[in-house]
N, C-alpha and C. Protein backbone atom coordinates (compact mmCIF):
# COMPACT_ATOMS: atom_id res chain seq x y z
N UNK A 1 -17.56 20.64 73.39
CA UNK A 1 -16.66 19.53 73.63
C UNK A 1 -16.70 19.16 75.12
N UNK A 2 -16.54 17.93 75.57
CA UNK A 2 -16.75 17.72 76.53
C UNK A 2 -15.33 17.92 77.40
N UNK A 3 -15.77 18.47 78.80
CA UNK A 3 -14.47 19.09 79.55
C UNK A 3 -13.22 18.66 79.66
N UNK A 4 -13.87 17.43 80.30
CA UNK A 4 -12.80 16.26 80.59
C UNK A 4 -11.84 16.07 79.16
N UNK A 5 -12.54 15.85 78.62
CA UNK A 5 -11.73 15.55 77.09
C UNK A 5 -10.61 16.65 76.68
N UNK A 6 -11.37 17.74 76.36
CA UNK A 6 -10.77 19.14 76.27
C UNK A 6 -9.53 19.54 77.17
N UNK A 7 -9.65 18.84 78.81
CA UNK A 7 -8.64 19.15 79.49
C UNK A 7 -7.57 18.17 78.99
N UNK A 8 -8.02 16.76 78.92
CA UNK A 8 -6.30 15.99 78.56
C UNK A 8 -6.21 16.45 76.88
N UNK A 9 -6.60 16.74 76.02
CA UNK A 9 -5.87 17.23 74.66
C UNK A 9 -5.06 18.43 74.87
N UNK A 10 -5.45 19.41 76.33
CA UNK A 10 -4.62 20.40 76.42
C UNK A 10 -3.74 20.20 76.78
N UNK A 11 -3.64 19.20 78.15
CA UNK A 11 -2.32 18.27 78.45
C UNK A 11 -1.47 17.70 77.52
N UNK A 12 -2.33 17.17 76.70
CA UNK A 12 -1.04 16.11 75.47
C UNK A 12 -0.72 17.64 74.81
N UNK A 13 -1.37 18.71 74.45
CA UNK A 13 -0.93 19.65 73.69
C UNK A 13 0.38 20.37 74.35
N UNK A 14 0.49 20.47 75.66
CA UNK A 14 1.04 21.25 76.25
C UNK A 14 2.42 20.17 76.40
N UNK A 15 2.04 19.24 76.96
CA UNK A 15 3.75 18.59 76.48
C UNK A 15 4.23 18.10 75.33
N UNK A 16 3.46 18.76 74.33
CA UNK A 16 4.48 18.24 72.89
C UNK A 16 5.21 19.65 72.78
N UNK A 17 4.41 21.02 73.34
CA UNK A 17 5.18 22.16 73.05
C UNK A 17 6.25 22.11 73.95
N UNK A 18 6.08 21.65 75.31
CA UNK A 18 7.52 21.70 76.11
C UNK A 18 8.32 20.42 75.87
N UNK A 19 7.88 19.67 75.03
CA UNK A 19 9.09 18.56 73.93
C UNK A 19 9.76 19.14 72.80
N UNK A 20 9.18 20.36 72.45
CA UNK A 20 9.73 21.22 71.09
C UNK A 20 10.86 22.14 71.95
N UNK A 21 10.81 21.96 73.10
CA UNK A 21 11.82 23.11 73.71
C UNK A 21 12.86 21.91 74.06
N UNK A 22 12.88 21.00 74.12
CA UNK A 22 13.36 20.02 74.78
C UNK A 22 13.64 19.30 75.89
N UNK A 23 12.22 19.65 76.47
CA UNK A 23 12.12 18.94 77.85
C UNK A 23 11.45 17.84 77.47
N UNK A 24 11.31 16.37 78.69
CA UNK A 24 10.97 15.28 78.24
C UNK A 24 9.61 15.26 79.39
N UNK A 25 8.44 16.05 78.66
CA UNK A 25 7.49 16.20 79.42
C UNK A 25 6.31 15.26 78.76
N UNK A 26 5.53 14.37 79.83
CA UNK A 26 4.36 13.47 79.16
C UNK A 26 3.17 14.42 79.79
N UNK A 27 2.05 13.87 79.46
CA UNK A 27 1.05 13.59 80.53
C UNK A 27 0.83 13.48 82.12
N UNK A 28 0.96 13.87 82.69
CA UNK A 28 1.25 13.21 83.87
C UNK A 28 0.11 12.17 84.25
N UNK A 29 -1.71 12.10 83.92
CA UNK A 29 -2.30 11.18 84.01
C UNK A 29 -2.33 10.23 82.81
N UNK A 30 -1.55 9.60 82.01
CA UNK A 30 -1.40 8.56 81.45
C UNK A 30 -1.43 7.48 82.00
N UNK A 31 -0.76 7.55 83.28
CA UNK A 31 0.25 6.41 84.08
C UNK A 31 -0.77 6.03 85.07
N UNK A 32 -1.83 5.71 85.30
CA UNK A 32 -2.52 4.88 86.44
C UNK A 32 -3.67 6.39 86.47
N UNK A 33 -2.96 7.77 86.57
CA UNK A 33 -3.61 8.50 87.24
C UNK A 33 -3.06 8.84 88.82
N UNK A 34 -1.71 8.53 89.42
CA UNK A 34 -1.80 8.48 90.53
C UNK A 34 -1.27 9.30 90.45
N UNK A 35 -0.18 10.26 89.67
CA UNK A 35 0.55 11.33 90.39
C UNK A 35 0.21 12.74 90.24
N UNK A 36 -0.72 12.44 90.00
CA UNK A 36 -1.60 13.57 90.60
C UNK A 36 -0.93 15.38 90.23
N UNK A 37 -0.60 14.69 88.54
CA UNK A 37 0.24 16.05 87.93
C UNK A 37 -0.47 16.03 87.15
N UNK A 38 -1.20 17.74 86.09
CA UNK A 38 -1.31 17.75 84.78
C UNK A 38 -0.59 16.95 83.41
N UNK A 39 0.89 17.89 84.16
CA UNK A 39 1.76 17.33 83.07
C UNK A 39 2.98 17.00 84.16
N UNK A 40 4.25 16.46 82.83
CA UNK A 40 5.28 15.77 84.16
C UNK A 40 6.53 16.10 83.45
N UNK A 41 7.81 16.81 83.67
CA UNK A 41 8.54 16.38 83.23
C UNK A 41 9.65 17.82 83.15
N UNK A 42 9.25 18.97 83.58
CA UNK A 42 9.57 19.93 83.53
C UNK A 42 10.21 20.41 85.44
N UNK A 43 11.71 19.68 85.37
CA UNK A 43 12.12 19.96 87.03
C UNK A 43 11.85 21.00 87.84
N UNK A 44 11.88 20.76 89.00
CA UNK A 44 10.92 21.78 89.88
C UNK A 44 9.85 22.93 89.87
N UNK A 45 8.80 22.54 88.74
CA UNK A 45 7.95 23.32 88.45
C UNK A 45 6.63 22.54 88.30
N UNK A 46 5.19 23.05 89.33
CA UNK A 46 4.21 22.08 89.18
C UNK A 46 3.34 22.41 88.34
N UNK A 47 3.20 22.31 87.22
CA UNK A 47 2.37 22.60 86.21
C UNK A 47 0.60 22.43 86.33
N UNK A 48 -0.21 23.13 86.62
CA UNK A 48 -1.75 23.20 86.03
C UNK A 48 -1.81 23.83 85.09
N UNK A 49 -2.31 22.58 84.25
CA UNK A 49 -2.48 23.20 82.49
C UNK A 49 -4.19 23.55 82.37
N UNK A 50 -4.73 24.28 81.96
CA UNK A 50 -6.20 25.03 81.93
C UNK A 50 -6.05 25.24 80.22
N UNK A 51 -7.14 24.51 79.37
CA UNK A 51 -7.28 24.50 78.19
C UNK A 51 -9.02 25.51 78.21
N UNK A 52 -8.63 26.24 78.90
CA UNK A 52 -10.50 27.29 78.73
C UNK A 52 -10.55 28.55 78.08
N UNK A 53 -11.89 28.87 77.80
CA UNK A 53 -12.36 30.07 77.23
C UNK A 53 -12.12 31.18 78.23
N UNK A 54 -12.97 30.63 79.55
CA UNK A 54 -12.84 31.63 80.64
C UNK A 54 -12.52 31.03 81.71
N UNK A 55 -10.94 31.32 82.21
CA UNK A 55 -10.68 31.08 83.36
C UNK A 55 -10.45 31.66 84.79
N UNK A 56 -10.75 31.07 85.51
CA UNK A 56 -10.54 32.30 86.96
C UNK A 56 -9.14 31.79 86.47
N UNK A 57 -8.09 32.88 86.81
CA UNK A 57 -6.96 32.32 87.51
C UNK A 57 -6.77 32.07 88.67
N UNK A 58 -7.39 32.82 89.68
CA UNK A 58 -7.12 33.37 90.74
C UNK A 58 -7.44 31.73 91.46
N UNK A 59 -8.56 30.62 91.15
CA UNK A 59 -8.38 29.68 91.36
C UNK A 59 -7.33 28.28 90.58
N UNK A 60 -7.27 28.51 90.04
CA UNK A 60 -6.58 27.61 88.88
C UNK A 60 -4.81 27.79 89.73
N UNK A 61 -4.38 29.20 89.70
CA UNK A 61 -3.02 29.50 90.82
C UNK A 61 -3.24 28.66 92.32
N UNK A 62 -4.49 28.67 92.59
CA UNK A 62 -4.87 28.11 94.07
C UNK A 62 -4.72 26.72 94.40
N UNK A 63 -5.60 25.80 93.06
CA UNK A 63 -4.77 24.62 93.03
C UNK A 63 -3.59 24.39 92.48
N UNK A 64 -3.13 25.00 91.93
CA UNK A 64 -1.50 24.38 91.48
C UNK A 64 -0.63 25.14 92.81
N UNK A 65 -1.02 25.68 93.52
CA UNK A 65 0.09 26.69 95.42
C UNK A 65 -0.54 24.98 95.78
N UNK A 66 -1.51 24.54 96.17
CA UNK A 66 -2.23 23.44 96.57
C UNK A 66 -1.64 22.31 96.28
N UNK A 67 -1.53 21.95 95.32
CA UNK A 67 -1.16 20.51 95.40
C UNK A 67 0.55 20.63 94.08
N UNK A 68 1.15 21.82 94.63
CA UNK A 68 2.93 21.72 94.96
C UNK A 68 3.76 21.17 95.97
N UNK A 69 4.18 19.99 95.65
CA UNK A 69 5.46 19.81 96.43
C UNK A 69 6.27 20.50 96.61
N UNK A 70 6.58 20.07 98.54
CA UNK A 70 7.78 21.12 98.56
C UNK A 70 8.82 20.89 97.46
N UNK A 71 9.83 21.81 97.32
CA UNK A 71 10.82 22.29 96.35
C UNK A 71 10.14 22.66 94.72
N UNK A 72 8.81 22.81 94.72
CA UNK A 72 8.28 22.92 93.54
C UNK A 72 7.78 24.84 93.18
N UNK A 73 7.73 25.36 91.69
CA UNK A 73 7.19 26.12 91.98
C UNK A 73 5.80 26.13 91.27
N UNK A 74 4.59 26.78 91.97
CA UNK A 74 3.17 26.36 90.91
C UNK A 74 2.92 27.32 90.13
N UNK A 75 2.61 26.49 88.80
CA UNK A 75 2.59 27.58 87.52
C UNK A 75 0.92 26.61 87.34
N UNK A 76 0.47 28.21 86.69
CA UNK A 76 -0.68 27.64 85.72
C UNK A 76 -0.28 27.75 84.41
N UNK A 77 -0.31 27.17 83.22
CA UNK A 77 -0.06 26.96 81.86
C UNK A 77 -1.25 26.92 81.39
N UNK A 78 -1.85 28.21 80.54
CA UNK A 78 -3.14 28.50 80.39
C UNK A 78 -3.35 29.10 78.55
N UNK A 79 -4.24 28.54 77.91
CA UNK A 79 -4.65 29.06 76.89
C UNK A 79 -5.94 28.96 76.00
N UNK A 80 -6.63 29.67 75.58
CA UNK A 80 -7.85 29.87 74.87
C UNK A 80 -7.41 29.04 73.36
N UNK A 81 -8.85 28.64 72.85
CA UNK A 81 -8.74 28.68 71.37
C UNK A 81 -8.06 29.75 70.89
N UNK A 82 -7.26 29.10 69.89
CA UNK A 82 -6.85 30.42 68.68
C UNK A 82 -5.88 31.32 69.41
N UNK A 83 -5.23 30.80 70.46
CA UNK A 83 -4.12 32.26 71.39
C UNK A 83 -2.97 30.98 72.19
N UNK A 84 -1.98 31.65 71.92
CA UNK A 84 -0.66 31.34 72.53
C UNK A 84 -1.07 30.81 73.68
N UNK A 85 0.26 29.86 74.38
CA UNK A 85 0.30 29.33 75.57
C UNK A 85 0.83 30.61 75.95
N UNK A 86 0.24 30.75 77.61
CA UNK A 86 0.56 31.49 78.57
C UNK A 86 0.74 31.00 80.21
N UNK A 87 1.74 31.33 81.00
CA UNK A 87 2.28 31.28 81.86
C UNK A 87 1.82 32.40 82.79
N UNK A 88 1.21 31.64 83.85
CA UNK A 88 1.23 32.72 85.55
C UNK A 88 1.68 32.01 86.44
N UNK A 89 2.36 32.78 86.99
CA UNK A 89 2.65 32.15 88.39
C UNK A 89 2.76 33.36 89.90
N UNK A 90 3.33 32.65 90.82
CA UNK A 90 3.39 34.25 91.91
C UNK A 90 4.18 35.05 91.85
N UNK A 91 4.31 36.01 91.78
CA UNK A 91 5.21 37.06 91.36
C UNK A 91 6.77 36.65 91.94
N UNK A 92 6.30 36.02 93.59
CA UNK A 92 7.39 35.65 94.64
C UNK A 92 8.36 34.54 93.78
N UNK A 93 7.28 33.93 93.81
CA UNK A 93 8.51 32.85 92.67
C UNK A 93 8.76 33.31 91.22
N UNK A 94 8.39 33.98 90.60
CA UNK A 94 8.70 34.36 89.37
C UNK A 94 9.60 35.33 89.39
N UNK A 95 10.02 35.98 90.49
CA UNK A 95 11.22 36.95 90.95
C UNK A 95 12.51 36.43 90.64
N UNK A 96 12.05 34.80 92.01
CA UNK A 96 13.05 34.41 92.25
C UNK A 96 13.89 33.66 91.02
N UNK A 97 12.91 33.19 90.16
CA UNK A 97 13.25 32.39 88.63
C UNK A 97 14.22 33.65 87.84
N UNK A 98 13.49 34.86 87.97
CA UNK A 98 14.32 35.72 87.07
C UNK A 98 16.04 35.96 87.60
N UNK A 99 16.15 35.92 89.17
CA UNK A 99 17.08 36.16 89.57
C UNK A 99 18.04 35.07 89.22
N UNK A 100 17.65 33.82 89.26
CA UNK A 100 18.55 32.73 88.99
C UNK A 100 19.07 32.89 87.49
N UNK A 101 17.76 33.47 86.56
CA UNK A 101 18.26 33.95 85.27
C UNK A 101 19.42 34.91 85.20
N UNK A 102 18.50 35.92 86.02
CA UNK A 102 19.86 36.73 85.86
C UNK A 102 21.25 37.29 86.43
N UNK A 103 21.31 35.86 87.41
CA UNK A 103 22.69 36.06 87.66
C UNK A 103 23.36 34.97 86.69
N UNK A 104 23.12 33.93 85.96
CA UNK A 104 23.49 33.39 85.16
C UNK A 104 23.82 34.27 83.56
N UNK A 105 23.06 35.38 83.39
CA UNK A 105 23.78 36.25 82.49
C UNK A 105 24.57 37.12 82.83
N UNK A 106 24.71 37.24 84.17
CA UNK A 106 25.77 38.33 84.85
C UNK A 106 27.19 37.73 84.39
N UNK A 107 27.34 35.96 84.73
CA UNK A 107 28.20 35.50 84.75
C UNK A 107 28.60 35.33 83.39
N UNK A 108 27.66 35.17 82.35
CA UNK A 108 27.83 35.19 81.18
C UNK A 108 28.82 36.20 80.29
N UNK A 109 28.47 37.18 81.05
CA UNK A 109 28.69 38.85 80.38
C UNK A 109 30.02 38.85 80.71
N UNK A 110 30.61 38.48 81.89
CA UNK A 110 32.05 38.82 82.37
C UNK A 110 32.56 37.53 81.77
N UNK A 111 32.25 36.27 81.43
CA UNK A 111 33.31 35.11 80.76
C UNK A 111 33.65 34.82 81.64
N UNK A 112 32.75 34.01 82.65
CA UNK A 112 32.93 33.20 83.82
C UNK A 112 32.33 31.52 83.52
N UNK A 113 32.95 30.44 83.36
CA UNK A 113 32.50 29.40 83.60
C UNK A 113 31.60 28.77 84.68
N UNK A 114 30.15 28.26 84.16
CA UNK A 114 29.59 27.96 85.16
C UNK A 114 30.07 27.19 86.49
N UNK A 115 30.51 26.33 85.79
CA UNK A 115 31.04 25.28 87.30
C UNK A 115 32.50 25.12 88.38
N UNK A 116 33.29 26.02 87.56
CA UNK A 116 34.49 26.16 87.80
C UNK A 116 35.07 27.55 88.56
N UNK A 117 34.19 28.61 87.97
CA UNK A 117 34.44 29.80 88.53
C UNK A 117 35.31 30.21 87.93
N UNK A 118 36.26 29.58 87.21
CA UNK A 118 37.44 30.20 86.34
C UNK A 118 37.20 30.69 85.15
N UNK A 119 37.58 32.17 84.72
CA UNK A 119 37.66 32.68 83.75
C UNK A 119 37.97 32.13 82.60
N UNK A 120 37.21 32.57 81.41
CA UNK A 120 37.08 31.99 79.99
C UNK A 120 38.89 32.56 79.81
């Protein structure tokens, strides 16, 4: 199959699965081509989607650190024929994602309202 091709079906593939989660993620080259995203639609996270057999990561992480905006974090969104979508990113930011997770179940656990601070 030809590359090019193979890469945007992984794109359209990859934002219908993060539309099943309910984010409102397109293409990001549909639109002219100018914004210079795989995909679009998933807040502060810069997505390189890699639809390959064999991928370096180690470059694929390099352009998506590369062409992140500040406040962004770069993920590669990576998967083979026949195997689950998979997620890498830098450990540094994937720390920091868990921490935001898990102080949001900290708050959970004790029956704290997010925005208010006042007890359930």
């Amino acid at each position: 199959m030809n590359v090019k091709r193979k890469g945007k079906r992984g794109e359209l593939e990859l934002a219908k699965k993060l539309r099943e989660y309910g984010y409102n993620c397109r293409r990001g080259q549909q639109y002219s081509g100018i914004e210079g995203k795989d995909v679009v639609g998933l807040p502060h996270i810069h997505i390189e989607c890699k639809r390959q057999e064999r991928l370096n990561i180690y470059e694929a992480i390099a352009q998506a650190v590369n062409d992140a905006k500040e406040g962004e974090k770069p993920a590669v969104f990576h998967r083979k024929n026949h195997c689950e979508w998979l997620v890498t990113m830098r450990l540094s930011d994937w720390i920091e994602l868990y921490r935001e997770w898990e102080g949001g179940i900290w708050l959970e656990e004790r029956g704290h309202c997010g925005d208010t601070g006042e007890a359930k």
